[in-house]
C-alpha atoms as a PDB file:
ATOM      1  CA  UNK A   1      24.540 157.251  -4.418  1.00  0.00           C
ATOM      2  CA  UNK A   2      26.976 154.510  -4.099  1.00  0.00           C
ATOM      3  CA  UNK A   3      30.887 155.013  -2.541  1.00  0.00           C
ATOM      4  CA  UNK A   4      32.758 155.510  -6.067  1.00  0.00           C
ATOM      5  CA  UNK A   5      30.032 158.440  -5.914  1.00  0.00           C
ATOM      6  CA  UNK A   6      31.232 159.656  -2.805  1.00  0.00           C
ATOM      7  CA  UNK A   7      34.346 159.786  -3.645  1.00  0.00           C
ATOM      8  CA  UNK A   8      33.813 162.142  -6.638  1.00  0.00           C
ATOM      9  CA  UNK A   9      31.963 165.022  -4.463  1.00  0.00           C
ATOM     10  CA  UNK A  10      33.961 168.068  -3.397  1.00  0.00           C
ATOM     11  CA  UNK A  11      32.258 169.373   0.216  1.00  0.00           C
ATOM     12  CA  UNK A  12      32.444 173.052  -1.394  1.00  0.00           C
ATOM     13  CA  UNK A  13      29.775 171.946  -3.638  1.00  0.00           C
ATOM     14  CA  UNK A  14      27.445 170.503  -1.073  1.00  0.00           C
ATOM     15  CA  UNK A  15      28.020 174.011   0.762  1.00  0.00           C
ATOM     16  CA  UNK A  16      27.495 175.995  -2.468  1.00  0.00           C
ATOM     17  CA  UNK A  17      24.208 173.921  -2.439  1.00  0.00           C
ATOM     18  CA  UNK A  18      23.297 175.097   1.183  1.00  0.00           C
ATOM     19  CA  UNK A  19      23.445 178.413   0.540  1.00  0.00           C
ATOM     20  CA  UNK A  20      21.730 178.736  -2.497  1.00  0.00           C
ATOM     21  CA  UNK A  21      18.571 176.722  -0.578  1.00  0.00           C
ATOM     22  CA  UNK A  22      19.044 179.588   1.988  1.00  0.00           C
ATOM     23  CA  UNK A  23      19.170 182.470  -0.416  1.00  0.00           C
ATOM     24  CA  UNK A  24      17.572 181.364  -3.836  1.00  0.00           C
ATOM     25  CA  UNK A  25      19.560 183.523  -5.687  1.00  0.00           C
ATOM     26  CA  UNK A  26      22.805 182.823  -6.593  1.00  0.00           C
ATOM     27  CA  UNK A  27      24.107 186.170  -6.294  1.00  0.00           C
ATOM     28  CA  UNK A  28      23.248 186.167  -2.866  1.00  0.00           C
ATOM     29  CA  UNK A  29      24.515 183.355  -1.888  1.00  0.00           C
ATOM     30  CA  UNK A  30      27.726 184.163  -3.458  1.00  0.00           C
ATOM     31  CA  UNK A  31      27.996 187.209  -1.318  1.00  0.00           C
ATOM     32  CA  UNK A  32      27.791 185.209   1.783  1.00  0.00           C
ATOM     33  CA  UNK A  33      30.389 182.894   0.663  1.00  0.00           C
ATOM     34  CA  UNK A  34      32.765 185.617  -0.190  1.00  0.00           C
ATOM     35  CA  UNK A  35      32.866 184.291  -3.724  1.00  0.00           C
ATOM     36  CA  UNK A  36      32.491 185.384  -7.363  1.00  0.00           C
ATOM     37  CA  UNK A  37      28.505 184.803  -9.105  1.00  0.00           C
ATOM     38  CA  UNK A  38      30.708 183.243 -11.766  1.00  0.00           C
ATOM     39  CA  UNK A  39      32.634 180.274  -9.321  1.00  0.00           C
ATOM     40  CA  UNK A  40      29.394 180.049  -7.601  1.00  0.00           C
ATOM     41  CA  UNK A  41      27.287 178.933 -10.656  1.00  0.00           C
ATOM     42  CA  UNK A  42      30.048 176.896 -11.775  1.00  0.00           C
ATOM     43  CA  UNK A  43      29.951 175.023  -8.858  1.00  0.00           C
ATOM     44  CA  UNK A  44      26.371 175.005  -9.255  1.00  0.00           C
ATOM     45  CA  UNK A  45      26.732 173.405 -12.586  1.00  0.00           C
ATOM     46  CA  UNK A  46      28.811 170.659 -10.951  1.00  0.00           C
ATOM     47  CA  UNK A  47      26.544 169.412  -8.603  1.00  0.00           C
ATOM     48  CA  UNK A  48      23.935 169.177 -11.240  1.00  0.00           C
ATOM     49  CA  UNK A  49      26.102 167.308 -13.382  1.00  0.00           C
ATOM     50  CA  UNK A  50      26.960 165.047 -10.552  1.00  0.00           C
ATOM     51  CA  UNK A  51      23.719 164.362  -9.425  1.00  0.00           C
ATOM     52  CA  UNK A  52      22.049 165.044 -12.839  1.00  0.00           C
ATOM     53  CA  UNK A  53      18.929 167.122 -11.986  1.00  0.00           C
ATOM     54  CA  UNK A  54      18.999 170.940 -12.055  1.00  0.00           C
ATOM     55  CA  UNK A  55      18.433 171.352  -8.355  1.00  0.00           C
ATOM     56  CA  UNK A  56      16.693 174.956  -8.717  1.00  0.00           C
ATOM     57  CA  UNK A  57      14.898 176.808 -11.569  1.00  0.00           C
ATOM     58  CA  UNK A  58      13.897 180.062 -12.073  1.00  0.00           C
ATOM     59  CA  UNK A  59      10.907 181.200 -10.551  1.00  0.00           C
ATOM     60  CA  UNK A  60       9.723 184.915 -10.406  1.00  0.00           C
ATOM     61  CA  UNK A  61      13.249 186.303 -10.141  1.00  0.00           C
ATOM     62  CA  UNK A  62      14.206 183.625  -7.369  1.00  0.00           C
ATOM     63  CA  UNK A  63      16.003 180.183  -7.715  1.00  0.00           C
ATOM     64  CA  UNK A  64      13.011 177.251  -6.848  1.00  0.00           C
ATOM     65  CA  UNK A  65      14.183 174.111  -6.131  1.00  0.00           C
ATOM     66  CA  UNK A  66      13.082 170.720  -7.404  1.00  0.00           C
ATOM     67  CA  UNK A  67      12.022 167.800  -5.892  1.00  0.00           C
ATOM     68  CA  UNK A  68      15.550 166.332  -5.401  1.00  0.00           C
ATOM     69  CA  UNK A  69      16.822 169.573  -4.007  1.00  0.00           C
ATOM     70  CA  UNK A  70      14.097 169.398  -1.363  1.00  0.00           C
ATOM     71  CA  UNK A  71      14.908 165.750  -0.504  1.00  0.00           C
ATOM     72  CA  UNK A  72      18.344 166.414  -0.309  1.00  0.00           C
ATOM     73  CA  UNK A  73      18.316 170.150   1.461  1.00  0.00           C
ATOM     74  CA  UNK A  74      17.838 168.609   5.291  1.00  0.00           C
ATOM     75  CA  UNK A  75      20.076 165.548   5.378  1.00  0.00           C
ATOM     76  CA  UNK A  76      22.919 167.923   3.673  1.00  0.00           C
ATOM     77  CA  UNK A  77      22.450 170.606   6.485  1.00  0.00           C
ATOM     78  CA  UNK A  78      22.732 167.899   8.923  1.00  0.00           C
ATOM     79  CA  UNK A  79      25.988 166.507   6.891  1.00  0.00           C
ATOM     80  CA  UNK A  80      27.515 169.850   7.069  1.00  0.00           C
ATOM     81  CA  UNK A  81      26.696 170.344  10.828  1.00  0.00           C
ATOM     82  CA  UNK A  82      28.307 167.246  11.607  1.00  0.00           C
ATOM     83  CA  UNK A  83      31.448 167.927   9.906  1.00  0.00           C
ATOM     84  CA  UNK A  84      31.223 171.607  11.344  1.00  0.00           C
ATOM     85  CA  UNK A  85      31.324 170.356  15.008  1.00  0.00           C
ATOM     86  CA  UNK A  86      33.645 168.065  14.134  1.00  0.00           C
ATOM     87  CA  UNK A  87      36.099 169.923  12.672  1.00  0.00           C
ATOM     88  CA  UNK A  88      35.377 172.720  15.654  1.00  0.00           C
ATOM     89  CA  UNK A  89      38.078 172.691  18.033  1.00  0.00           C
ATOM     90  CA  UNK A  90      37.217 171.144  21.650  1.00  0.00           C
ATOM     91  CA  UNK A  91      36.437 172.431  24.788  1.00  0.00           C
ATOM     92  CA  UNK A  92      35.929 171.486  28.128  1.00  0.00           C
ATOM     93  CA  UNK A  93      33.543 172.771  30.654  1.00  0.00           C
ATOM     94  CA  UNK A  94      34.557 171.881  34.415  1.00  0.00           C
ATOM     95  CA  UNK A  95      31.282 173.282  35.983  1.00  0.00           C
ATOM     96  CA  UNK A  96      29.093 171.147  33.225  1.00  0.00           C
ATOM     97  CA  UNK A  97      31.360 167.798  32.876  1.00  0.00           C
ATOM     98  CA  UNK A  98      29.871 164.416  33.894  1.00  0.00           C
ATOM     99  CA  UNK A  99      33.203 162.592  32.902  1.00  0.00           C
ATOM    100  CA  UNK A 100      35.095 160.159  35.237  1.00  0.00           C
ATOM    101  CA  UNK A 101      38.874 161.120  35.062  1.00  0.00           C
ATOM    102  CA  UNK A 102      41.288 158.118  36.296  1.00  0.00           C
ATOM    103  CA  UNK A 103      44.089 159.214  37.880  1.00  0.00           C
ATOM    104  CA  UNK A 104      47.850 156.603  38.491  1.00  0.00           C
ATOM    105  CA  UNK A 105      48.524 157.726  42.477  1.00  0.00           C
ATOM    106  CA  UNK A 106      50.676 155.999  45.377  1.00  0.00           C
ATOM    107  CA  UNK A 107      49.899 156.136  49.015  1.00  0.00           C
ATOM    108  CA  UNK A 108      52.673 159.064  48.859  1.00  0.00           C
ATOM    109  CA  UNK A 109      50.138 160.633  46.704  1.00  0.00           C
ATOM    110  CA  UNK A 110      47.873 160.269  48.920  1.00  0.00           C
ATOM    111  CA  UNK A 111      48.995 161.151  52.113  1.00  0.00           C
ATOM    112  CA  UNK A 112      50.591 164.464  50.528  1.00  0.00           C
ATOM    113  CA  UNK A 113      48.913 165.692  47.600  1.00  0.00           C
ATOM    114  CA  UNK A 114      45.147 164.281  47.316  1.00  0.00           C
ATOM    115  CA  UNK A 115      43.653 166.528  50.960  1.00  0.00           C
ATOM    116  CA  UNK A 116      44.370 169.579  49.003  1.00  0.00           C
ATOM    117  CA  UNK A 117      43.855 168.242  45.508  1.00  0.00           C
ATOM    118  CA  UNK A 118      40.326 166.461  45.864  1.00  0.00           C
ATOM    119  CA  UNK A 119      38.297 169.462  47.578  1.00  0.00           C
ATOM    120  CA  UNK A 120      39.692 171.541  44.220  1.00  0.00           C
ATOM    121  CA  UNK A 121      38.068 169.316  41.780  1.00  0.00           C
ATOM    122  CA  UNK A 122      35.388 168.653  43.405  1.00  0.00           C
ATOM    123  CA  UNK A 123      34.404 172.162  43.641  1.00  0.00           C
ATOM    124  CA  UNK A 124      35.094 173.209  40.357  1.00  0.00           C
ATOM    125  CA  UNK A 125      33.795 170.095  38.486  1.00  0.00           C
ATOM    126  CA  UNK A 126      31.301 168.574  41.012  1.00  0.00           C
ATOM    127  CA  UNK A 127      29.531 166.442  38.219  1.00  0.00           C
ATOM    128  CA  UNK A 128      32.895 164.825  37.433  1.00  0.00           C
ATOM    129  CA  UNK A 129      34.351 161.577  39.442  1.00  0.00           C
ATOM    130  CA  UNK A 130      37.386 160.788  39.713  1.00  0.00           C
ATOM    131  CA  UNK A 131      39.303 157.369  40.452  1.00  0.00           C
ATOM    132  CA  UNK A 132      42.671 157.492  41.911  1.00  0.00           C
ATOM    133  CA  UNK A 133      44.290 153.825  41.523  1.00  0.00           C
ATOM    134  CA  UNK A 134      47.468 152.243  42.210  1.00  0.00           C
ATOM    135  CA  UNK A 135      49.995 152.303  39.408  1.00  0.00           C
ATOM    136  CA  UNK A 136      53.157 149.209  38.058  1.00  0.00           C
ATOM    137  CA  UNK A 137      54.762 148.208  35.298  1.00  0.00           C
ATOM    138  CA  UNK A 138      51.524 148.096  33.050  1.00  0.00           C
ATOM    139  CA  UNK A 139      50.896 152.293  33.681  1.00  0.00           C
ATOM    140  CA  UNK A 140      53.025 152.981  30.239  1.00  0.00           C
ATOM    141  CA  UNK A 141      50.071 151.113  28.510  1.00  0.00           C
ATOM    142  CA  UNK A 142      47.172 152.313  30.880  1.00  0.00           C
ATOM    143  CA  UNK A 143      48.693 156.042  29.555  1.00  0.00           C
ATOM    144  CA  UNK A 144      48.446 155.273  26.081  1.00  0.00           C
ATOM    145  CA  UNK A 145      45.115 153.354  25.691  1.00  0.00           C
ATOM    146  CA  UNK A 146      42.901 156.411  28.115  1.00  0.00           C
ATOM    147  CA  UNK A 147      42.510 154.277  30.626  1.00  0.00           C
ATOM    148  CA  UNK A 148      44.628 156.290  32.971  1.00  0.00           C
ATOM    149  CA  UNK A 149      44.636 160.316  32.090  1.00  0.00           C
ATOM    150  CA  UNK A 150      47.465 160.942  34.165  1.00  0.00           C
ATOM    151  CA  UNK A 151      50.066 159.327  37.132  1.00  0.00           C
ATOM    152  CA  UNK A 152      52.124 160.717  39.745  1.00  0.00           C
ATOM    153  CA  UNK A 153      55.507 160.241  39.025  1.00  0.00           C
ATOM    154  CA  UNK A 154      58.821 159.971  40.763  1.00  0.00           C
ATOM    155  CA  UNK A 155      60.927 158.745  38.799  1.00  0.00           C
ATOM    156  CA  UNK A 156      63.180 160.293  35.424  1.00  0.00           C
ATOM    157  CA  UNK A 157      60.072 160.763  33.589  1.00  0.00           C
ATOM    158  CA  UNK A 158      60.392 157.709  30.308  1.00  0.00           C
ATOM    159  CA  UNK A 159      60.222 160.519  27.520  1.00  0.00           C
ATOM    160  CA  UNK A 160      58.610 160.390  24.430  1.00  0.00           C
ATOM    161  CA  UNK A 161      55.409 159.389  23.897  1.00  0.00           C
ATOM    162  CA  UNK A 162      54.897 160.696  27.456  1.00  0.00           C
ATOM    163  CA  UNK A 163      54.711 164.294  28.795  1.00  0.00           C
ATOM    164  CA  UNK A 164      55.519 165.082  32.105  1.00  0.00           C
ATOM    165  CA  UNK A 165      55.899 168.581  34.392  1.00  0.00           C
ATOM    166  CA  UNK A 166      57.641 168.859  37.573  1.00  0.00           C
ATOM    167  CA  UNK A 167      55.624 169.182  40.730  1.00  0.00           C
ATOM    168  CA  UNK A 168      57.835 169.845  43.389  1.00  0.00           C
ATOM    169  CA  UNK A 169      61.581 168.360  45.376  1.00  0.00           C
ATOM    170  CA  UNK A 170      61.413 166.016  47.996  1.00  0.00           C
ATOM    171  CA  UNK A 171      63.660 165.335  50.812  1.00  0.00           C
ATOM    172  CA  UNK A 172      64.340 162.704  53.084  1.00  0.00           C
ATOM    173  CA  UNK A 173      64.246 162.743  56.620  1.00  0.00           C
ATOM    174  CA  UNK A 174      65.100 159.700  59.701  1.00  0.00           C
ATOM    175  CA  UNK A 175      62.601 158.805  61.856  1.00  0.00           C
ATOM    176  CA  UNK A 176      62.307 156.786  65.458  1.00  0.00           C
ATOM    177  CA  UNK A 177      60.021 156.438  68.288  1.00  0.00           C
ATOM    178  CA  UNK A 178      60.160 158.639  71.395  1.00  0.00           C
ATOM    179  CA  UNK A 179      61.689 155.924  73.247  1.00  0.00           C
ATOM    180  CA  UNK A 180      63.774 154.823  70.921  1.00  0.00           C
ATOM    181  CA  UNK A 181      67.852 154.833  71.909  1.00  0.00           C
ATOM    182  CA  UNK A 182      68.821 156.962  69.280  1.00  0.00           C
ATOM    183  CA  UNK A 183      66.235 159.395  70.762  1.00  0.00           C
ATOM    184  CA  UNK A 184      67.890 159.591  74.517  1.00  0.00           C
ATOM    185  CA  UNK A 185      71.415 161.140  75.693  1.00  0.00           C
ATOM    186  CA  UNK A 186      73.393 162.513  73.424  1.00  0.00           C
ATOM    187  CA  UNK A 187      71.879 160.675  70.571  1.00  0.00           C
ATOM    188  CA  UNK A 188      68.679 163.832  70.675  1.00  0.00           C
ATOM    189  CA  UNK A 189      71.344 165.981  68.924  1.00  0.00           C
ATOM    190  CA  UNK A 190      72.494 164.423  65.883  1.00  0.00           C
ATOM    191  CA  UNK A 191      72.520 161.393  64.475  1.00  0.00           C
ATOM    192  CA  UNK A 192      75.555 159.826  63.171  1.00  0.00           C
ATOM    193  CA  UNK A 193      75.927 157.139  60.230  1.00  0.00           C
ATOM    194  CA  UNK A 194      77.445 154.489  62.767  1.00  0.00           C
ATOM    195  CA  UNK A 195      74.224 155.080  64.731  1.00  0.00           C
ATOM    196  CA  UNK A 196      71.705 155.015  61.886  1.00  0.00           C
ATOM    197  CA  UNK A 197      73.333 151.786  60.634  1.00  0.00           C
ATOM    198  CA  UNK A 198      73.511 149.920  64.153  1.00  0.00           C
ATOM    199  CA  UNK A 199      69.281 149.453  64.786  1.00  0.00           C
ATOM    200  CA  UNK A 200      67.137 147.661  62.365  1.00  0.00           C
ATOM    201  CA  UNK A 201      64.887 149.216  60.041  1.00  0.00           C
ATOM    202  CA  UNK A 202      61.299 149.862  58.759  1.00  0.00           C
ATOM    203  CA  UNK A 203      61.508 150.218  54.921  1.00  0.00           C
ATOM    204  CA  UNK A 204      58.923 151.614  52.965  1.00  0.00           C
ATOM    205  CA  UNK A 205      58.699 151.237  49.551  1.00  0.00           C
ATOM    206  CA  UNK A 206      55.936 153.666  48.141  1.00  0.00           C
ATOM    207  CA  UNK A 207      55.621 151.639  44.556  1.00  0.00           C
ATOM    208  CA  UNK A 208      57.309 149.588  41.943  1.00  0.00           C
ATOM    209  CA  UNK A 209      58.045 153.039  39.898  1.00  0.00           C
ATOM    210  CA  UNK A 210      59.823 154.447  42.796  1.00  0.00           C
ATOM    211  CA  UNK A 211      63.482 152.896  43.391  1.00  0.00           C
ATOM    212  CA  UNK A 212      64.111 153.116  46.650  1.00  0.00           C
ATOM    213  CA  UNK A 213      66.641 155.985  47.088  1.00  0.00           C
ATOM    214  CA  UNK A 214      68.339 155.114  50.490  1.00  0.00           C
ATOM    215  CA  UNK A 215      69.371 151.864  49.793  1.00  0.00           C
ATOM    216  CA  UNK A 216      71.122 153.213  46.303  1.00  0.00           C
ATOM    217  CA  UNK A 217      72.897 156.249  48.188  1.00  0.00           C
ATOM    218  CA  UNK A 218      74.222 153.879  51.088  1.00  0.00           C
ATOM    219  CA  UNK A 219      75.358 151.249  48.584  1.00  0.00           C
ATOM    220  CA  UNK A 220      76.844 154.262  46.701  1.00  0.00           C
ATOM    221  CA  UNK A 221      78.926 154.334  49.894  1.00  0.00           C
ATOM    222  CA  UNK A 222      79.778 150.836  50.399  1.00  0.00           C
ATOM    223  CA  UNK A 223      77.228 150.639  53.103  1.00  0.00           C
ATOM    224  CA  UNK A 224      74.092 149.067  53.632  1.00  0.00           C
ATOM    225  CA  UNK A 225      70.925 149.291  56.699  1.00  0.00           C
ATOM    226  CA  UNK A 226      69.519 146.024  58.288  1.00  0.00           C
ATOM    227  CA  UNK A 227      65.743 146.154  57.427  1.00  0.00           C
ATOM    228  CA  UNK A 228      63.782 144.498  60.078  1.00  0.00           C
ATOM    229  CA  UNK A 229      60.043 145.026  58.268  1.00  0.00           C
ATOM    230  CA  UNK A 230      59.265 146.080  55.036  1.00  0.00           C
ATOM    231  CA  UNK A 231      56.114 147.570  53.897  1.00  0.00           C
ATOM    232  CA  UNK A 232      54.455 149.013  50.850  1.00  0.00           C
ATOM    233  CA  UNK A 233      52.079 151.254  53.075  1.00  0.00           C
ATOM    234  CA  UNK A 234      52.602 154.550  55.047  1.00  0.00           C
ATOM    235  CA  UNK A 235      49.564 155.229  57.100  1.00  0.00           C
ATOM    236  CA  UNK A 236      51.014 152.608  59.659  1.00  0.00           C
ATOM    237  CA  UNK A 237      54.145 153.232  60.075  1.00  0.00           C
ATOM    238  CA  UNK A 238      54.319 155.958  62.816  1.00  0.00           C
ATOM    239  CA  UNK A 239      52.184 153.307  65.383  1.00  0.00           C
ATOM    240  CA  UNK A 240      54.841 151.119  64.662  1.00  0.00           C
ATOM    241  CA  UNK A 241      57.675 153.137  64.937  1.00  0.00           C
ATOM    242  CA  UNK A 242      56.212 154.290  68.563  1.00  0.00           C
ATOM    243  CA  UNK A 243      55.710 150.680  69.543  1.00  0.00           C
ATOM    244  CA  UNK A 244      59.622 149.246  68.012  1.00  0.00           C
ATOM    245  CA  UNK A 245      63.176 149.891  67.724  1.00  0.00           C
ATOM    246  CA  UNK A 246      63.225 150.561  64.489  1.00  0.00           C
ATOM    247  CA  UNK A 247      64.791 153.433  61.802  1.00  0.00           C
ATOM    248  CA  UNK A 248      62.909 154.798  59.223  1.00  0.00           C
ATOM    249  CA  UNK A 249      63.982 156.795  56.503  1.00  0.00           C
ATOM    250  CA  UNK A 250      60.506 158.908  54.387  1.00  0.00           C
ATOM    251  CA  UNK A 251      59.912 161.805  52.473  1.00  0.00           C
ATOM    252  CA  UNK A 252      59.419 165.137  54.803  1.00  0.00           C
ATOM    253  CA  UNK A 253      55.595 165.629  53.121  1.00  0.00           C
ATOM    254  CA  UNK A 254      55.226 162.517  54.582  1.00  0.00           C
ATOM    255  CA  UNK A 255      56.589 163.174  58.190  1.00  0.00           C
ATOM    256  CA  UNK A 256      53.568 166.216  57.652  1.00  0.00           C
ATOM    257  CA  UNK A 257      50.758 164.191  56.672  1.00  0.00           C
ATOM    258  CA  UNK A 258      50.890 161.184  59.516  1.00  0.00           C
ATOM    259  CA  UNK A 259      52.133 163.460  62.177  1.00  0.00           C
ATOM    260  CA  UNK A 260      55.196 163.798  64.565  1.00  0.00           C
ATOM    261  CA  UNK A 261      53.712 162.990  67.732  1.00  0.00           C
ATOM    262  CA  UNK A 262      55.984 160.498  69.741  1.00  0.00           C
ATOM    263  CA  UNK A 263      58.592 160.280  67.194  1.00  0.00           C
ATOM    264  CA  UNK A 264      61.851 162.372  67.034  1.00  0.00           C
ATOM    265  CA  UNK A 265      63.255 163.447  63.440  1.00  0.00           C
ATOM    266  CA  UNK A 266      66.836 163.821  62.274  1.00  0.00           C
ATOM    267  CA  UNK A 267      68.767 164.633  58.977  1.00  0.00           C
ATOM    268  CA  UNK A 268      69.688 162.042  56.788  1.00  0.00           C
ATOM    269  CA  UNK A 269      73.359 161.511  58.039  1.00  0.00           C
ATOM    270  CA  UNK A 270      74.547 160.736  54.621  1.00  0.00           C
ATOM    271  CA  UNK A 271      74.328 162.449  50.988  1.00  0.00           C
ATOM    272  CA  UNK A 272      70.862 161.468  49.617  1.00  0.00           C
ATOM    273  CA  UNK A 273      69.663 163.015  46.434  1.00  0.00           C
ATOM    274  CA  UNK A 274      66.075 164.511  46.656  1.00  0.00           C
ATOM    275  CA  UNK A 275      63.242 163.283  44.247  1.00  0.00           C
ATOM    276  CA  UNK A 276      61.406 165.131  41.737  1.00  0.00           C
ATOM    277  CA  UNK A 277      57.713 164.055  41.796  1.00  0.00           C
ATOM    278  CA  UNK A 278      55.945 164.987  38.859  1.00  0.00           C
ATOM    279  CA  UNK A 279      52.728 164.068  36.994  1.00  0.00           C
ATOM    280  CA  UNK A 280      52.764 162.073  33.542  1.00  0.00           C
ATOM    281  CA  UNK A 281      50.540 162.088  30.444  1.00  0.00           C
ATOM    282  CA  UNK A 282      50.730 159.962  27.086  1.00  0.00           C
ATOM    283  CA  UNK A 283      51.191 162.727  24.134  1.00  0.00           C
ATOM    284  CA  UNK A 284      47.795 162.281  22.880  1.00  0.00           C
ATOM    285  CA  UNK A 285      46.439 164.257  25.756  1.00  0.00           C
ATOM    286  CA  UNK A 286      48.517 167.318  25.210  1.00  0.00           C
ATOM    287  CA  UNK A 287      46.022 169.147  23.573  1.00  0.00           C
ATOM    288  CA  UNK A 288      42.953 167.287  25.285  1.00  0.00           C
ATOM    289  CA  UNK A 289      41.260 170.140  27.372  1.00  0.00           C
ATOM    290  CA  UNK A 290      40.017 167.527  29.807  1.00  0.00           C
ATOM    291  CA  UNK A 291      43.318 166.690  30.364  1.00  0.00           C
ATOM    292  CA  UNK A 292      45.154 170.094  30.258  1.00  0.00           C
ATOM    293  CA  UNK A 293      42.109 171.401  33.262  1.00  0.00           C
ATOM    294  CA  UNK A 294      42.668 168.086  35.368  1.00  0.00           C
ATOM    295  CA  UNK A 295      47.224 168.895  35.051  1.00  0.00           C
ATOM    296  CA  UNK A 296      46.068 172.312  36.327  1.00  0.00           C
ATOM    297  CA  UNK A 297      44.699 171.723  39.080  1.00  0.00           C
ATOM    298  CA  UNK A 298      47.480 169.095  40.125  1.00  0.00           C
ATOM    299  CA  UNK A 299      50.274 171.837  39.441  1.00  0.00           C
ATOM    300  CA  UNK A 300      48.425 174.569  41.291  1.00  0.00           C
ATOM    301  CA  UNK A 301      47.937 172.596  44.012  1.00  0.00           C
ATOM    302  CA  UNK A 302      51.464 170.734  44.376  1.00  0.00           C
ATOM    303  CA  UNK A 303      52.031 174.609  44.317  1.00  0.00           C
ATOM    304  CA  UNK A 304      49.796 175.453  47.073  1.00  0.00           C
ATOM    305  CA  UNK A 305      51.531 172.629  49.093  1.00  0.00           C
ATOM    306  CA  UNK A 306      55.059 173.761  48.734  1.00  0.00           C
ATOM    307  CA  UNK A 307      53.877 177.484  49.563  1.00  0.00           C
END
């Protein structure tokens, strides 16, 4: 059968066909199809025409079929089982998954989220892996082609192609050494903008997604911080805060996760807007039950951690 052939078949015809093999009787097979004897052996007719060859006879009261029925009867169930599965709407079993999931995360990310994130999927999917990678400019693309299933987020989430839900509010808090000036004398109190502006600073700046809040909300002010260091990595910066005179300015979660010990905390002394952090999809996973279990787990635990 060539492809102008194809082209001419109607799949009800090839299923008429299937159930007629099944049943040999055209009344029966009609009853299983929920359809008339008479738009059953009309269909019947048409596939014979098409394929010109009667496909079943009569045999003691049952439909027989002929050579080319028999040749075509397996490789037409297996057709129809295809498109069947196809056409079946997917699922997603955690417990039974072997798929690698690639996940868009910062060091934020990591310090906050991952410790109670990871032991969650790896429990309920332990035949899964899962990559966590560093995300820039090219994440838009990594979204759309699969190569990333999802990113943290904390910026104004780009809109559409791209789905995004909220996974908690962030604040900011000031941080120095122990030893540090600000730290001694009156200074343990409160901190004032004069003194948050008069020692150098460590800047962090978590990734290129992420504009860096403090130095908007000071210029917003006509102000601006001397920064003495500037780093793209967290895990560090509490040794070196005990060690120098230097401010910094982080995310509370973050305070959390590397610990207070030796430093002393303050408010931000000036209006700084909190972030939302979120997690963000292209719109072809929307539906994707992979996708949809993996979001999940990330909102239930970003809600775990803000419990």
């Amino acid at each position: 059968m060539n492809k102008m052939n194809l082209a001419r078949i109607d799949l009800n015809l090839l299923v008429v066909f299937n159930e007629v093999w099944d049943c040999g009787s055209v009344t029966d097979a009609a009853g299983r199809l929920g359809l008339s004897q008479p738009a059953v052996s009309h269909a019947l007719g048409r596939l014979r025409a098409l394929l010109d060859d009667p496909l079943f006879i009569r045999s003691g009261g049952r439909l027989a079929p002929t050579a080319r029925a028999v040749a075509l009867a397996s490789p037409l169930r297996e057709a129809l089982g295809a498109v069947e599965r196809a056409l079946k709407e997917p699922t997603f079993a955690p417990a039974e998954t072997k798929r690698r999931f690639t996940i868009g995360a910062s060091e934020f990310t990591s310090l906050t989220l991952l410790p109670m994130l990871c032991p969650e999927l790896s429990a309920q999917a332990p035949g899964a892996s899962f990559t966590f990678q560093g995300i820039d400019e090219s994440v838009y693309d990594l979204l759309a082609d699969g190569r990333l299933d999802v990113a943290f987020w904390a910026t104004d989430p780009p809109g559409d192609p791209f789905s995004s839900a909220e996974l908690f509010r962030e604040t900011h808090v000031v941080v120095v050494g122990s030893h540090h000036p600000l730290a001694q004398g009156n200074h343990r109190r409160s901190l004032s903008l004069e003194g948050y502006l008069a020692y150098p600073h460590l800047k962090v700046n978590f990734t290129t997604t992420i504009p860096n809040l403090i130095d908007t909300a000071l210029s917003a002010i006509g102000q601006s911080r001397s920064v003495a260091l500037e780093t793209a990595h967290l895990a560090a910066t509490a040794a070196i805060l005990r060690a120098t005179p230097f401010v910094m300015t982080i995310p509370s979660r973050v305070l959390n996760a590397i610990g207070s010990e030796g430093l002393t905390t303050y408010p931000v002394p000036f209006d700084v807007p909190d972030f939302v952090y979120r997690v963000l999809w292209h719109r072809w996973a929307d539906r994707e039950p992979g996708s949809i279990w993996l979001r999940d787990q990330i909102v239930r635990s970003a809600m775990a951690l803000t419990d």
